[in-house]
Protein backbone atom coordinates (compact mmCIF):
# COMPACT_ATOMS: atom_id res chain seq x y z
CA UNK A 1 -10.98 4.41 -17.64
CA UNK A 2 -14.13 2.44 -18.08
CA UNK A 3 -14.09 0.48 -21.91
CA UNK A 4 -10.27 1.47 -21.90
CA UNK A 5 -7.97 0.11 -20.14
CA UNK A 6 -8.40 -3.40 -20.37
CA UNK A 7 -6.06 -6.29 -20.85
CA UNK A 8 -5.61 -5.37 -24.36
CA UNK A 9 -4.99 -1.96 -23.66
CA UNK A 10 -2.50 -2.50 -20.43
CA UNK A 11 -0.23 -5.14 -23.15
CA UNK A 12 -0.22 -2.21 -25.05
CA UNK A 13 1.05 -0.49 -22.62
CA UNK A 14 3.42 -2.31 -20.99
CA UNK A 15 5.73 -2.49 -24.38
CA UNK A 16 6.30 0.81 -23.40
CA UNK A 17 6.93 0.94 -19.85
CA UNK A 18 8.07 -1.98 -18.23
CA UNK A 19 7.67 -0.48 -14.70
CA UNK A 20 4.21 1.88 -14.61
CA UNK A 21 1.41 0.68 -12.53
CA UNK A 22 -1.44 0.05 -14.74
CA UNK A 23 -5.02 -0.13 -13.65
CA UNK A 24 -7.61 -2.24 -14.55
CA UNK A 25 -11.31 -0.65 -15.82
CA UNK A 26 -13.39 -0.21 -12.74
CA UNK A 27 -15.45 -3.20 -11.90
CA UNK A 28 -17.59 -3.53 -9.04
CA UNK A 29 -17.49 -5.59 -6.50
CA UNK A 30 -21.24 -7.46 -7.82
CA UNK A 31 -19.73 -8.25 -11.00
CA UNK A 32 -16.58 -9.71 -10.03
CA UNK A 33 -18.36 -12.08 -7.26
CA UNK A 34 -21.10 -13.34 -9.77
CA UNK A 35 -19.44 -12.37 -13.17
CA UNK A 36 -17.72 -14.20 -15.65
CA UNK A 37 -14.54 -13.50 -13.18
CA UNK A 38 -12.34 -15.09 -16.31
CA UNK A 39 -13.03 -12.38 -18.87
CA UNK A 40 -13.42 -9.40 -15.79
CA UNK A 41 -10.30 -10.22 -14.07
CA UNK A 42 -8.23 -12.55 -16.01
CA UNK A 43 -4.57 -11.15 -17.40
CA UNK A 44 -1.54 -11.90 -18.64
CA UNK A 45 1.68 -12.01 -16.67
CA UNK A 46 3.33 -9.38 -18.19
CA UNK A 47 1.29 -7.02 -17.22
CA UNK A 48 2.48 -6.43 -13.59
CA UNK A 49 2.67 -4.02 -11.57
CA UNK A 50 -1.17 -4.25 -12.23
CA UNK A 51 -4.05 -3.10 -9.45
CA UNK A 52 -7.53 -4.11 -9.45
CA UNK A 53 -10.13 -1.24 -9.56
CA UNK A 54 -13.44 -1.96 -7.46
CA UNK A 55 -16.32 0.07 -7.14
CA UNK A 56 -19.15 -0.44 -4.37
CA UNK A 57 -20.05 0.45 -1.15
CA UNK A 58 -21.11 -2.92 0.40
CA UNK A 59 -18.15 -3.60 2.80
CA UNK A 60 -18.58 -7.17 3.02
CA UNK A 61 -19.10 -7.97 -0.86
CA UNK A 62 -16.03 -5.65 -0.96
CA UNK A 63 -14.09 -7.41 1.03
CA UNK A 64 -15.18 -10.95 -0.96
CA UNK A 65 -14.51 -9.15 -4.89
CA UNK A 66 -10.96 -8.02 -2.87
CA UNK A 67 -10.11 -11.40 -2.13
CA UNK A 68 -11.21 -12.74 -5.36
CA UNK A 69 -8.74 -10.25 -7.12
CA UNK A 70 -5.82 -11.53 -5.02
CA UNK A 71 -6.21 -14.43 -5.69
CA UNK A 72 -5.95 -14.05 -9.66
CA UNK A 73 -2.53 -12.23 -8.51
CA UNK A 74 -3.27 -8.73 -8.62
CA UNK A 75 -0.88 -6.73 -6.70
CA UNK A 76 -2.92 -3.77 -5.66
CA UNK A 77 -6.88 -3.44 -4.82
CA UNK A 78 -7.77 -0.19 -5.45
CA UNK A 79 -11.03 1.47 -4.37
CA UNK A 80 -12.75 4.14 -6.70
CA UNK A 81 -14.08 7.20 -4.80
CA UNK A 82 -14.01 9.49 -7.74
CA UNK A 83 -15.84 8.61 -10.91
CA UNK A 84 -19.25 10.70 -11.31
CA UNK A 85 -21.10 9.20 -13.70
CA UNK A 86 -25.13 9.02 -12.84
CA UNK A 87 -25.28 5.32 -13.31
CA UNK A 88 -22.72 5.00 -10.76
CA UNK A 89 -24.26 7.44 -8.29
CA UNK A 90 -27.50 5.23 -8.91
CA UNK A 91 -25.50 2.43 -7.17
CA UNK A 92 -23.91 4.18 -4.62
CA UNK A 93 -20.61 4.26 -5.26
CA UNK A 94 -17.69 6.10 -7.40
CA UNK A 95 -17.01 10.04 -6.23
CA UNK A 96 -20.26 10.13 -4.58
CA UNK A 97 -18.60 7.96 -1.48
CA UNK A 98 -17.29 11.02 -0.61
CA UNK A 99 -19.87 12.00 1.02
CA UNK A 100 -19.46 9.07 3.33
CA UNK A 101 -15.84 8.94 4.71
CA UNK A 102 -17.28 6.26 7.38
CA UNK A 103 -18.62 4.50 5.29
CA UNK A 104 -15.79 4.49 3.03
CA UNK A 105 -13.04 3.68 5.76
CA UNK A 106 -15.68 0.71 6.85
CA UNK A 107 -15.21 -0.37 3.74
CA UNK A 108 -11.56 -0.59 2.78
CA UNK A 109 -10.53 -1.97 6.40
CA UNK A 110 -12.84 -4.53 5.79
CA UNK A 111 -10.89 -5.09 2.56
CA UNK A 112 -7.54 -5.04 4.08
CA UNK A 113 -8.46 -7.43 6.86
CA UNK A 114 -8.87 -10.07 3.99
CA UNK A 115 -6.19 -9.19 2.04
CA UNK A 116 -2.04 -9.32 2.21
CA UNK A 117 -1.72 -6.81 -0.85
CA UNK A 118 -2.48 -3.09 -0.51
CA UNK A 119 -5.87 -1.31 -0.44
CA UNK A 120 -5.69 2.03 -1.85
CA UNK A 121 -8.28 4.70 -2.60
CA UNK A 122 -8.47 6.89 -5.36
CA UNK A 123 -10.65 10.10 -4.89
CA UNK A 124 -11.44 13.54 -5.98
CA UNK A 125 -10.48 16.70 -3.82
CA UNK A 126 -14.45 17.50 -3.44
CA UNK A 127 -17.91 16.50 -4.55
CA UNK A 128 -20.30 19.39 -5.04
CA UNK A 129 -20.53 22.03 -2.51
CA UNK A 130 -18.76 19.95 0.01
CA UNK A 131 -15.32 20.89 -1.77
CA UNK A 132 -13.38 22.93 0.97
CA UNK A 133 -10.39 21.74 1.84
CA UNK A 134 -11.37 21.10 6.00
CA UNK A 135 -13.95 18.53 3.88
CA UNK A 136 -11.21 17.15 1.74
CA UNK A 137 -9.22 17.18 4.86
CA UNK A 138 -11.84 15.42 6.54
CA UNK A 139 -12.11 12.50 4.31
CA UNK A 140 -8.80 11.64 3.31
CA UNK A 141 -8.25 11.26 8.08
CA UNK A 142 -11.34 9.13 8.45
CA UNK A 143 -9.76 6.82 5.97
CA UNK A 144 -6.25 7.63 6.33
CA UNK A 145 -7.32 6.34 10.26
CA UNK A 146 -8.66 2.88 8.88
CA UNK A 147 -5.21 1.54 7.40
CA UNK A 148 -4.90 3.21 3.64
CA UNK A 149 -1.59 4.59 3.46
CA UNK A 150 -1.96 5.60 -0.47
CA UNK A 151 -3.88 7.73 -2.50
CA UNK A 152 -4.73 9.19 -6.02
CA UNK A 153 -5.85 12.13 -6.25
CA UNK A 154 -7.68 13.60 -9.54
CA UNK A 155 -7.04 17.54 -8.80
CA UNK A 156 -10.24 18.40 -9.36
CA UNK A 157 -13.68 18.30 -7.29
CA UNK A 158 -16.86 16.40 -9.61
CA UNK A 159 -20.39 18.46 -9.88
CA UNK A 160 -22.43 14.82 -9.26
CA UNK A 161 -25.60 17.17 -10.52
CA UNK A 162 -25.11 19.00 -13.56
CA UNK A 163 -21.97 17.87 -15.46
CA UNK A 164 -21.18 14.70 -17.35
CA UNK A 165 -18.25 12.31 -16.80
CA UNK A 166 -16.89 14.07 -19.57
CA UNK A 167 -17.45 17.50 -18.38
CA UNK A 168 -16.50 16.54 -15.08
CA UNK A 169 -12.58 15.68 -16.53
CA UNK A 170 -12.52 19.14 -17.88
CA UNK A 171 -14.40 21.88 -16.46
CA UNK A 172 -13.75 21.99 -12.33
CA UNK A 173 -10.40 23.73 -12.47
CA UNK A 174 -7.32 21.49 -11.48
CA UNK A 175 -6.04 22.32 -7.74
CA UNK A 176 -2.40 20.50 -7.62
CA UNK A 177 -1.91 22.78 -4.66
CA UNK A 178 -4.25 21.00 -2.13
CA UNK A 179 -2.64 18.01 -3.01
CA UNK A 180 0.19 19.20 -2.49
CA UNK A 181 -0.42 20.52 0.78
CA UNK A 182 -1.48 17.16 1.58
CA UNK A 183 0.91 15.74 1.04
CA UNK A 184 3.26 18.51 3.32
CA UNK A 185 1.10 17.95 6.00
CA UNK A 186 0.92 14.19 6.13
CA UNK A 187 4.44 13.26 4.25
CA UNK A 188 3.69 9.63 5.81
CA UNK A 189 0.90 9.28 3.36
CA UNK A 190 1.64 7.91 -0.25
CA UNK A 191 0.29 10.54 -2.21
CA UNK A 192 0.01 10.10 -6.33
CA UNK A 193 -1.29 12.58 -8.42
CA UNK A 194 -3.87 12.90 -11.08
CA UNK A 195 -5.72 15.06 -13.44
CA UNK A 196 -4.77 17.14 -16.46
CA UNK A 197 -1.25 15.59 -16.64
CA UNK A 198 0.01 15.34 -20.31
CA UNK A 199 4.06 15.23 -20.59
CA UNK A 200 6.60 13.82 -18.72
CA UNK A 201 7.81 17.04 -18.06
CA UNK A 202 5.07 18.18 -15.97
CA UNK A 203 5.29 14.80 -13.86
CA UNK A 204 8.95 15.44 -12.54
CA UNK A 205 7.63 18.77 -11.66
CA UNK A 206 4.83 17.61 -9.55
CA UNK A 207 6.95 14.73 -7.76
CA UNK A 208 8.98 17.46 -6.96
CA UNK A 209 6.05 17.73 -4.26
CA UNK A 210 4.20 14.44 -4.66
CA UNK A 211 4.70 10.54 -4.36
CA UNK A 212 3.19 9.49 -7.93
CA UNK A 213 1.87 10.40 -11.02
CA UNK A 214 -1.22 9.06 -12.84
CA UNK A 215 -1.79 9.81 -16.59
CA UNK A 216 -4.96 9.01 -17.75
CA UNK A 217 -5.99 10.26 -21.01
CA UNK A 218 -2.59 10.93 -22.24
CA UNK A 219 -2.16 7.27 -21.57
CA UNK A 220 -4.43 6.81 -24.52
CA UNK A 221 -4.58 9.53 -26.36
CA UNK A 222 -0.80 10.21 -26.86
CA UNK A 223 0.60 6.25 -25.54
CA UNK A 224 4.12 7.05 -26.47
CA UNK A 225 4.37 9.10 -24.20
CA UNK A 226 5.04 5.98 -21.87
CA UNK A 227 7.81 5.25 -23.87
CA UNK A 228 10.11 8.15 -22.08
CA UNK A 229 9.01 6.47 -18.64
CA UNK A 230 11.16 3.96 -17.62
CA UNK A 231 14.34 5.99 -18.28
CA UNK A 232 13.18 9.17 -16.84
CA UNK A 233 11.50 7.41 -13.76
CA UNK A 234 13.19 4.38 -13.04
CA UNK A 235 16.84 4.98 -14.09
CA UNK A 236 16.07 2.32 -17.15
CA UNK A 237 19.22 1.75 -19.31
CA UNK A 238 17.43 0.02 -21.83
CA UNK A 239 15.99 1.24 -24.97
CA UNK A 240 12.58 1.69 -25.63
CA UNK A 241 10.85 -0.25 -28.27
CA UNK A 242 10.29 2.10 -31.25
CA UNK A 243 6.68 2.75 -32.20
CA UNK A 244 6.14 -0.25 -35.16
CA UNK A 245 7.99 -2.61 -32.34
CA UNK A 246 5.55 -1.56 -29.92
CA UNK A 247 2.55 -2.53 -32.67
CA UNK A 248 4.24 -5.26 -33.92
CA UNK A 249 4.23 -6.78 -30.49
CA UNK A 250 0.67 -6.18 -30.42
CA UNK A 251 -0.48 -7.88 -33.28
């Protein structure tokens, strides 16, 4: 969701769900400790239930951006192990982590130990040719075993050589059911899901077997669709604003 979902998109969003978790753009861990942390980080109060998205794989700068983020009142910190993009790659973090489940679990308990607020990791189901699901299984343990408790899974594996971020949302064919099984075999585990969702309809199908749901680009490419949330989701009796409230509100 990098150049989408920032503050201006997430108050758009919020006038039509009061109650979805929105995400910030990814911002790693460098930028937030010797950014302009006002413009990176800063928000308005409406927009909770809002998580912070880091990427990095330096545990200890991390651990600092983590701390930074709670204390501008986030109320998630949220680890990206899943976005391929080459220029991430070049700085060793994103879905190419994957490849490191140490280094990865080093990494968010070091977060957690300076934080109150959860540390969550969002992943893919494989990288490249290590995409079976004993590697997949692998992963999700090593962290699982180093405190996170919740994760968001984009159904697809990411070819880090050979596709672009763009090609990498649509060509690897979606895999719900590994989640899924995930989920069945560790039901202690929050599990949310992501990847090709469009409709609200699909989403109460796949919580019939997950935690969560994450929509991505339907979030921006068809926003009203967050309209139907709070009533389908979070027994909501109040009315959602119509479309020229929702811009009206904006402006």
């Amino acid at each position: 969701m990098m150049d989408w979902t920032d503050r201006h998109c997430r108050f758009f969003h919020r006038q039509m769900s009061r109650h979805a978790r929105l995400y910030t753009e990814m911002v790693t861990a460098e930028a937030v400790i010797h950014g302009e942390r006002d413009r990176l980080l800063g928000f308005g109060a409406e927009e909770h239930p809002l998580a912070l998205q880091l990427g990095g794989s330096d545990a200890a700068k991390l651990a600092d951006a983590a701390a930074i983020g709670e204390a501008f009142g986030y109320d998630e910190i949220n680890l990206n192990v899943g976005c391929p993009s080459s220029r991430v790659q070049e700085g060793r973090f994103g879905a190419c982590l994957m490849a490191e489940p140490d280094l990865v679990a080093a990494c968010v308990a070091r977060m957690a130990a300076r934080v109150s607020i959860p540390v969550t990791v969002k992943c893919r189901i494989g990288i490249d040719d290590q995409d079976s699901e004993t590697d997949f299984t692998r992963f999700i343990e090593t962290v699982a075993g180093a405190g996170v408790t919740t994760f968001i899974v984009h159904a697809r594996k990411a070819w880090l050589n050979g596709l672009s971020p763009k090609e990498n949302r649509e060509i690897p064919p979606l895999d719900y059911a590994r989640v899924y099984r995930l989920k069945a075999a560790r039901p202690e585990l929050t599990i949310v899901l992501n990847g090709g969702i469009e409709t609200l309809e699909a989403s109460a199908e796949h919580l019939q077997h997950v935690d969560g749901v994450m929509l991505g680009r339907a979030a921006y490419q068809t926003p009203y669709v967050l309209a139907g949330v709070d009533t389908a989701f979070f027994n909501s009796d109040a009315p959602p604003l119509s479309r020229g409230e929702v811009l009206e509100r904006l402006v």
